[in-house]
Protein backbone atom coordinates (compact mmCIF):
# COMPACT_ATOMS: atom_id res chain seq x y z
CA UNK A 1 32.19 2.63 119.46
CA UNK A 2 35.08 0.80 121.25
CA UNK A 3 34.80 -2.86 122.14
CA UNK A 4 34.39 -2.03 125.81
CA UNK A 5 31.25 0.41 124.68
CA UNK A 6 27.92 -1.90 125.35
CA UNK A 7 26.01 -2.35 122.34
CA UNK A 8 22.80 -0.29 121.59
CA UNK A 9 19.48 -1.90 121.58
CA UNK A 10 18.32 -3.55 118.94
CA UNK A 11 15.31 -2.43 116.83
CA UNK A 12 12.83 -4.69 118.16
CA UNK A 13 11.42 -5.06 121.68
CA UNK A 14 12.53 -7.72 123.94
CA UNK A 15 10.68 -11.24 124.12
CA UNK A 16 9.06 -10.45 127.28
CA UNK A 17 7.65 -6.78 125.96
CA UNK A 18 3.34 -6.91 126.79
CA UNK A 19 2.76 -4.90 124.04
CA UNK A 20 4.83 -7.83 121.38
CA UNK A 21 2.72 -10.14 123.27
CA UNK A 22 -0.20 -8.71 122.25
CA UNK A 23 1.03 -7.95 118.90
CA UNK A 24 1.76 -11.28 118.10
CA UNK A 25 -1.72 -12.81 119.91
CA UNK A 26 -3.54 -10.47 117.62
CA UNK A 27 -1.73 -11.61 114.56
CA UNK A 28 -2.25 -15.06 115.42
CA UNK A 29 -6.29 -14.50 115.95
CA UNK A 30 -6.31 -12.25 113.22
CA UNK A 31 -5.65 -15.58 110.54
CA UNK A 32 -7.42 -18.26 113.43
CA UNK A 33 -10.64 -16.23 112.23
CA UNK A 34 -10.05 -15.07 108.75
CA UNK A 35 -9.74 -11.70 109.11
CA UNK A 36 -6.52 -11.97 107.30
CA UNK A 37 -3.85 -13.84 105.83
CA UNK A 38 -0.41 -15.56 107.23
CA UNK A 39 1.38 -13.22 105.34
CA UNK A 40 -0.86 -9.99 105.98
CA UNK A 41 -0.75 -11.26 109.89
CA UNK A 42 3.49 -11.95 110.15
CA UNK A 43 3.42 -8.00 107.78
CA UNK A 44 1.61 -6.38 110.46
CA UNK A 45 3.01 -8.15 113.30
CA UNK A 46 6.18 -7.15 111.74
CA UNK A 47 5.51 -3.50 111.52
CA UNK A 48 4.41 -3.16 114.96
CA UNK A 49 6.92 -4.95 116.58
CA UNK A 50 9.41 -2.83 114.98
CA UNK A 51 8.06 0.19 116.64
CA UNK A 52 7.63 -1.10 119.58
CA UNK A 53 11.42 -1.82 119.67
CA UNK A 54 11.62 1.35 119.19
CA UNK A 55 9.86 2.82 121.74
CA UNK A 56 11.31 0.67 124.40
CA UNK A 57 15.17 1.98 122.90
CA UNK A 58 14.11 5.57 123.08
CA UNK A 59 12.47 4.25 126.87
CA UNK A 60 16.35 3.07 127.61
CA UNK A 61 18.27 6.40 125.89
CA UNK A 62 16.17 9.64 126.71
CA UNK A 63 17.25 11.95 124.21
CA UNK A 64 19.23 9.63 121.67
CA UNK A 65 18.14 9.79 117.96
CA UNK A 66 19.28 6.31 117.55
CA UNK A 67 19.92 3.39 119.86
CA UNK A 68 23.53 4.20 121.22
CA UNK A 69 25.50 6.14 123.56
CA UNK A 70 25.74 9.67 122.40
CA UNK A 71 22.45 11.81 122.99
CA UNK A 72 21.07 14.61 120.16
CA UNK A 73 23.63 16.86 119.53
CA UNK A 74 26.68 15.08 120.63
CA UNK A 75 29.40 15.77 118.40
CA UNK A 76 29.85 11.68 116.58
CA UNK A 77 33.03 12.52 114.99
C-alpha cells in the first residue's frame, strides 16, 4: 500500500453504527440488572462489536477478504 492508497477500515464499526449502539445499551443493562458482570458485559460487548466492524468493512469492500483495496483473487504480490 503506497502512502497515497487510503487506509482500510478498521475492525470495528464506526461510533455512529445502530447495531454498536445497541450492543453497548445491552451491555450496559445487562450489569444495571445483574444479569452479568462488568467484565462479562465489556467481553461480550467486545465480541460483538468486533463483528459488527466487520460487517460494515465487508458492507464498504464487496468481495475483499480483508479490509483493503485488492478484492479475492487479486494477485498481492
Amino acid at each position: 500500500m503506497t502512502s497515497e492508497s487510503p487506509m482500510p477500515s478498521p475492525p470495528f464499526p464506526s461510533p455512529d453504527n445502530a447495531a454498536l449502539r445497541v450492543i453497548v445499551g445491552n451491555a450496559i443493562a445487562s450489569v444495571q440488572n445483574g444479569e452479568a458482570s462488568v467484565q462479562d458485559a465489556i467481553l461480550h460487548a467486545a465480541v460483538h462489536g468486533w463483528y459488527e466492524g466487520h460487517i460494515q468493512g465487508e458492507d464498504q469492500c464487496p468481495g475483499c477478504d480483508f479490509r483493503g483495496a485488492l478484492p479475492k483473487g487479486d494477485n498481492r504480490g
